[in-house]
N, C-alpha and C. Protein backbone atom coordinates (compact mmCIF):
# COMPACT_ATOMS: atom_id res chain seq x y z
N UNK A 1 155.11 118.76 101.64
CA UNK A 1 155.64 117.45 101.32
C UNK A 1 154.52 116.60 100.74
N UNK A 2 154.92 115.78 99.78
CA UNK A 2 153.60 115.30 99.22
C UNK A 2 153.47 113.74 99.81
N UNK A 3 152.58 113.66 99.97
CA UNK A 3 151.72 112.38 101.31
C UNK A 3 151.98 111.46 100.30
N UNK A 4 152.32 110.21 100.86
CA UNK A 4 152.66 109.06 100.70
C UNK A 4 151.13 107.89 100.71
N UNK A 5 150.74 106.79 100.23
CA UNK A 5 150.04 105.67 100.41
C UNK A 5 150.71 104.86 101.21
N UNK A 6 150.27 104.30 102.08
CA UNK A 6 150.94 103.36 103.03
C UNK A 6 150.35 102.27 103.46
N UNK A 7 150.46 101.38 103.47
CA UNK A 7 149.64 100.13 104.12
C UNK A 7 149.16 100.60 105.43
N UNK A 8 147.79 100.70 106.39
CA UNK A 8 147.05 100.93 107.90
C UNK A 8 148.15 100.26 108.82
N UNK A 9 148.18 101.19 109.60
CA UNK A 9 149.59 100.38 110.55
C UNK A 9 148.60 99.35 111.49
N UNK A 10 147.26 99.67 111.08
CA UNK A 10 146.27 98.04 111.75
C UNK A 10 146.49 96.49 110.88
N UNK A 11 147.25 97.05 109.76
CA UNK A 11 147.07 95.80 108.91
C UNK A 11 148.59 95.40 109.29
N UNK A 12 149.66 96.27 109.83
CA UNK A 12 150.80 95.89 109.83
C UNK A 12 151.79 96.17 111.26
N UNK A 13 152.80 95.10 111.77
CA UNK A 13 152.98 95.33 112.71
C UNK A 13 154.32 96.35 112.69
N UNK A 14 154.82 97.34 113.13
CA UNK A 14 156.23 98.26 112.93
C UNK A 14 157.07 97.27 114.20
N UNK A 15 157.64 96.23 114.04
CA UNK A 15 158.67 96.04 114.93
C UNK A 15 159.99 96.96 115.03
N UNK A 16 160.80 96.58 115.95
CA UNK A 16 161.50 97.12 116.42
C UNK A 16 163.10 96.57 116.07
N UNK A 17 163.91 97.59 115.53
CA UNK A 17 165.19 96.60 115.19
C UNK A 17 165.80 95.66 116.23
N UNK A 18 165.03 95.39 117.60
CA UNK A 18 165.90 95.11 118.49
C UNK A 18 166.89 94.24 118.49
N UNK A 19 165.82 92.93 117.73
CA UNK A 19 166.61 91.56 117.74
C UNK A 19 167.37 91.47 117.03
N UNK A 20 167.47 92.47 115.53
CA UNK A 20 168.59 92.24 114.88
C UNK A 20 169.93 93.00 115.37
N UNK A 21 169.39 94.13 116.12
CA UNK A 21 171.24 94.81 116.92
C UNK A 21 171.38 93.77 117.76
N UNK A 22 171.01 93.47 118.38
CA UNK A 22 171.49 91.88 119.36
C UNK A 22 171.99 91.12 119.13
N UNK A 23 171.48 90.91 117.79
CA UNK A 23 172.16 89.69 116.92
C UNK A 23 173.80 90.02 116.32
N UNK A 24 173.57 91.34 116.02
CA UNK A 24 174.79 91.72 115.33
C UNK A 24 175.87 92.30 116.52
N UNK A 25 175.40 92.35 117.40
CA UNK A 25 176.72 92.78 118.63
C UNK A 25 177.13 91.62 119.35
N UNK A 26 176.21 90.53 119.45
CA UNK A 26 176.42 89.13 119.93
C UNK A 26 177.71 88.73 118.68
N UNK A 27 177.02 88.72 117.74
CA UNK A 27 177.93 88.23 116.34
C UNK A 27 179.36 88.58 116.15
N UNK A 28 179.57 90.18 116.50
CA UNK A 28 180.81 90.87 116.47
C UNK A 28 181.69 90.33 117.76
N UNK A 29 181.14 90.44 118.68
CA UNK A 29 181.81 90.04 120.02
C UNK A 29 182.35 88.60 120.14
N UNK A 30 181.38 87.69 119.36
CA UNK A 30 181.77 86.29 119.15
C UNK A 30 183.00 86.24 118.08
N UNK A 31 183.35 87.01 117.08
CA UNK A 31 184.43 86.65 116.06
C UNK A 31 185.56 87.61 116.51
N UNK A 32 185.14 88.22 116.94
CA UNK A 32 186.58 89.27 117.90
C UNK A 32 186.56 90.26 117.19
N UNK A 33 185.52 91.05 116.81
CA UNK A 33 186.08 92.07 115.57
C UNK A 33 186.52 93.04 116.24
N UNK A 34 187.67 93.52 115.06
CA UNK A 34 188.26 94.62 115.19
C UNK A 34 187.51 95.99 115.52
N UNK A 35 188.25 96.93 115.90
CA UNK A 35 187.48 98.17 116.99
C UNK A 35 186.46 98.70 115.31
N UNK A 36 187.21 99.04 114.26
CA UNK A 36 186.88 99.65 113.02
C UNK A 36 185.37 98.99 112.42
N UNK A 37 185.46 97.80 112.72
CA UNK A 37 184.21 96.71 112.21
C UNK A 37 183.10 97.32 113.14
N UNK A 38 183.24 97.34 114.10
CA UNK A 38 182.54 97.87 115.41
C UNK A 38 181.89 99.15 115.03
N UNK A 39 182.71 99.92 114.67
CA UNK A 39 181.65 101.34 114.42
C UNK A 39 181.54 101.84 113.11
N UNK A 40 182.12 100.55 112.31
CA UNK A 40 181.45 100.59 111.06
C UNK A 40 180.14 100.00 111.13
N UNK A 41 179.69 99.25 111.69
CA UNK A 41 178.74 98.35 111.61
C UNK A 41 177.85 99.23 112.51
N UNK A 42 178.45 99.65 113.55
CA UNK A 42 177.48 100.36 114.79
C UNK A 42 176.64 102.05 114.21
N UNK A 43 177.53 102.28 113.21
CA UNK A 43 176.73 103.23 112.21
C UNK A 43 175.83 102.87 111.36
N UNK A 44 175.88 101.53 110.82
CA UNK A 44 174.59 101.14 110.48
C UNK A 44 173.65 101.11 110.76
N UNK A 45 174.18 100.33 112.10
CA UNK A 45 172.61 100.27 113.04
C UNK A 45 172.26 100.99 113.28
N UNK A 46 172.58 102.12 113.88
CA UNK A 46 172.13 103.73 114.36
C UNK A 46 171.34 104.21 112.78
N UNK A 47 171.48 103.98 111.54
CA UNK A 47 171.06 104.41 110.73
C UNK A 47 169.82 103.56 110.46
N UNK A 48 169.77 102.44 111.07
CA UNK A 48 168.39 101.61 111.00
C UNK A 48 167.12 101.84 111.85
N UNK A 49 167.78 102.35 113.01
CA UNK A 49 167.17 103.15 114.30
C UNK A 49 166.25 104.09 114.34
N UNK A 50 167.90 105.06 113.13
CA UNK A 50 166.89 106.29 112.87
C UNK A 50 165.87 106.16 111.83
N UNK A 51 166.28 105.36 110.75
CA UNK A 51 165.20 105.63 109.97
C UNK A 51 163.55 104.84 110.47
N UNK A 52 164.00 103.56 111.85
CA UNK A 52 162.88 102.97 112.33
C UNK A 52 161.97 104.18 112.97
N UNK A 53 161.87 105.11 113.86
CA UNK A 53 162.05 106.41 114.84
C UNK A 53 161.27 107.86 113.63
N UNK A 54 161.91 107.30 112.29
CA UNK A 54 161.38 108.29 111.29
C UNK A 54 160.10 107.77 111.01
N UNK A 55 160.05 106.83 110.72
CA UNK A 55 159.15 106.01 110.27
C UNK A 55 157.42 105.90 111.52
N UNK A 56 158.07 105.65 112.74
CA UNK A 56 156.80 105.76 113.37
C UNK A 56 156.29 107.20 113.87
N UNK A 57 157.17 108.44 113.72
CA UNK A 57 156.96 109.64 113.79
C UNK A 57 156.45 110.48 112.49
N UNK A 58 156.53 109.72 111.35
CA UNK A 58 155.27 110.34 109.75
C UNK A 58 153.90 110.45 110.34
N UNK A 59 153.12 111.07 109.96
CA UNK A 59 151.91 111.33 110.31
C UNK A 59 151.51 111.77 108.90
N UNK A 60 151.87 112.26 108.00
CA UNK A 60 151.31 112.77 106.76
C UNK A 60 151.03 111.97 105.67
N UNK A 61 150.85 110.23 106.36
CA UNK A 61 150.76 109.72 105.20
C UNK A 61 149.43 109.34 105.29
N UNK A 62 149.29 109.02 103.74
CA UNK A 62 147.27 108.32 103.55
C UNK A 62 147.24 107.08 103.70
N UNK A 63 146.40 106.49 105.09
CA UNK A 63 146.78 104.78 104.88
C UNK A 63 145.45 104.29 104.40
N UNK A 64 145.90 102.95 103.86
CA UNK A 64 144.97 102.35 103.27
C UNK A 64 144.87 101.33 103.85
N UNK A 65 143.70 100.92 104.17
CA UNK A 65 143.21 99.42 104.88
C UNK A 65 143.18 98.10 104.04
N UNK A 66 143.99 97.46 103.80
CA UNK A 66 144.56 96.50 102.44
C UNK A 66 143.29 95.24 102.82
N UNK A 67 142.38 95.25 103.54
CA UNK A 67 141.75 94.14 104.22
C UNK A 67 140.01 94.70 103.89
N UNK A 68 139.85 95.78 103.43
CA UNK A 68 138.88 96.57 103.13
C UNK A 68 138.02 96.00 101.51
N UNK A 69 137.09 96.78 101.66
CA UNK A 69 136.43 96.33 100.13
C UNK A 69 136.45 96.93 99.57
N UNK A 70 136.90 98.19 99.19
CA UNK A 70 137.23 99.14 98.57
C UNK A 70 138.44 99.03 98.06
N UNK A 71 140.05 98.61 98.76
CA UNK A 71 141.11 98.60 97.63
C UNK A 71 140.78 97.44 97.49
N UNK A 72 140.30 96.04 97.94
CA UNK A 72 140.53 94.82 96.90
C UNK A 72 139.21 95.01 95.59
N UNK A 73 138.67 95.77 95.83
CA UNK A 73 137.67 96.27 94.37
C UNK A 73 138.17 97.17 93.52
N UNK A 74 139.52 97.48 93.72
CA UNK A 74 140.59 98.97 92.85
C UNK A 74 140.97 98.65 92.06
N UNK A 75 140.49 99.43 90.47
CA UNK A 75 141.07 99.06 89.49
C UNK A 75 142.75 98.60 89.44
N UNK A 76 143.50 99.59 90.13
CA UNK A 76 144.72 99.23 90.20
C UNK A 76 144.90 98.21 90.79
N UNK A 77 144.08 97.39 91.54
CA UNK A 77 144.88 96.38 92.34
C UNK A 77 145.04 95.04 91.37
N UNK A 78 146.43 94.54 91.36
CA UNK A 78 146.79 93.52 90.38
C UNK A 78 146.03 91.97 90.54
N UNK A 79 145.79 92.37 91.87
CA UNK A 79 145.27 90.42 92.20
C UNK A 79 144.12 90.45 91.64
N UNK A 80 143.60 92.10 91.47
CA UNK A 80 141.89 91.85 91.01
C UNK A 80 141.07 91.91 89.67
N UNK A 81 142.56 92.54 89.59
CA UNK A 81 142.31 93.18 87.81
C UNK A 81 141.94 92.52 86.87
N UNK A 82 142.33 90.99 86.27
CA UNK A 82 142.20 90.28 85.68
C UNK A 82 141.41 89.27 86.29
N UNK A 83 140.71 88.13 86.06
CA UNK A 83 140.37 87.20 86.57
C UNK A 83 140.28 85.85 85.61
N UNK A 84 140.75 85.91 84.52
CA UNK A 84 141.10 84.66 83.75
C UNK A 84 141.97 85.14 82.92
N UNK A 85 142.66 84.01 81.86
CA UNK A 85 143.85 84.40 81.05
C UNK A 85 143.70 85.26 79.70
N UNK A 86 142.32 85.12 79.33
CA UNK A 86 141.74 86.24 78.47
C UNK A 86 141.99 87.51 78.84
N UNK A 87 142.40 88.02 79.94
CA UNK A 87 142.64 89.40 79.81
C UNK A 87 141.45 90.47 80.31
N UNK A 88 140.37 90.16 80.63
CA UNK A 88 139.24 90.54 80.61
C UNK A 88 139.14 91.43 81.44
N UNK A 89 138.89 92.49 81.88
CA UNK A 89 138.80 93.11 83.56
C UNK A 89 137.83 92.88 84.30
N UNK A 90 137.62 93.00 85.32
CA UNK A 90 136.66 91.72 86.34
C UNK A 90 135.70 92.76 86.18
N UNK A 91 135.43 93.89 85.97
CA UNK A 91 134.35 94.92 86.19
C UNK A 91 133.31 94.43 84.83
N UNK A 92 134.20 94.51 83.83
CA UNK A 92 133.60 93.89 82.42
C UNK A 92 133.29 92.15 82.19
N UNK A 93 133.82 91.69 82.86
CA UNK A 93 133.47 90.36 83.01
C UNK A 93 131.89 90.11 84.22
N UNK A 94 132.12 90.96 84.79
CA UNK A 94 130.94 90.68 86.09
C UNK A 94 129.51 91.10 84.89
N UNK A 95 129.72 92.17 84.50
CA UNK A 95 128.85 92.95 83.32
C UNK A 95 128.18 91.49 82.33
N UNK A 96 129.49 90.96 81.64
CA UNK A 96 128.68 90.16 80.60
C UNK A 96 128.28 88.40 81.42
N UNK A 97 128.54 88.43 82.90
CA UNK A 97 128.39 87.36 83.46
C UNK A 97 126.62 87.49 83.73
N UNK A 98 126.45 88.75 84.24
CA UNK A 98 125.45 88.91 84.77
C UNK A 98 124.35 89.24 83.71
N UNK A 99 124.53 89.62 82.74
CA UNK A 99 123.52 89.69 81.24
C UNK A 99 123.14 87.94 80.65
């Protein structure tokens, strides 16, 4: 399977769907829904579950520390790439700053 880039799960927190099934069974129970709404909706959630459950059980992915000096110095990274409206790339700009 080919490994994924992922944001460091230190830079990011994985909550938990809890508060939103709470919200949505409080919600259903309050408007009276019908039995059909119920496990239409209750298959959703189970599908939010699982994919939450998938998600903290990957191990094959490459994380990257977004807080590091290495990706905010990455050519690819967009915030860094440019640094005025000329277009310039900051690697080539540091070059003729420093001459």
């Amino acid at each position: 399977m080919k490994k994924r880039k992922v944001i460091s799960s230190k830079n990011v927190k994985k909550r938990m769907p809890l508060m939103g099934t709470l919200v949505i069974a409080l919600s259903l129970d309050h408007w009276h829904a019908p039995e059909w709404m119920w496990g239409a909706v209750g298959l959703l959630v189970i599908c939010v579950w699982a994919v939450w459950i998938y998600e903290i059980c990957e191990f094959d992915d490459d994380e990257i520390d977004i807080f590091s000096r290495e990706a905010q110095a990455s050519p690819h990274n967009p915030a860094t790439k440019f640094w005025h409206k000329g277009g310039e790339s900051t690697a080539a700009a540091n070059q003729s700053r420093d001459h």
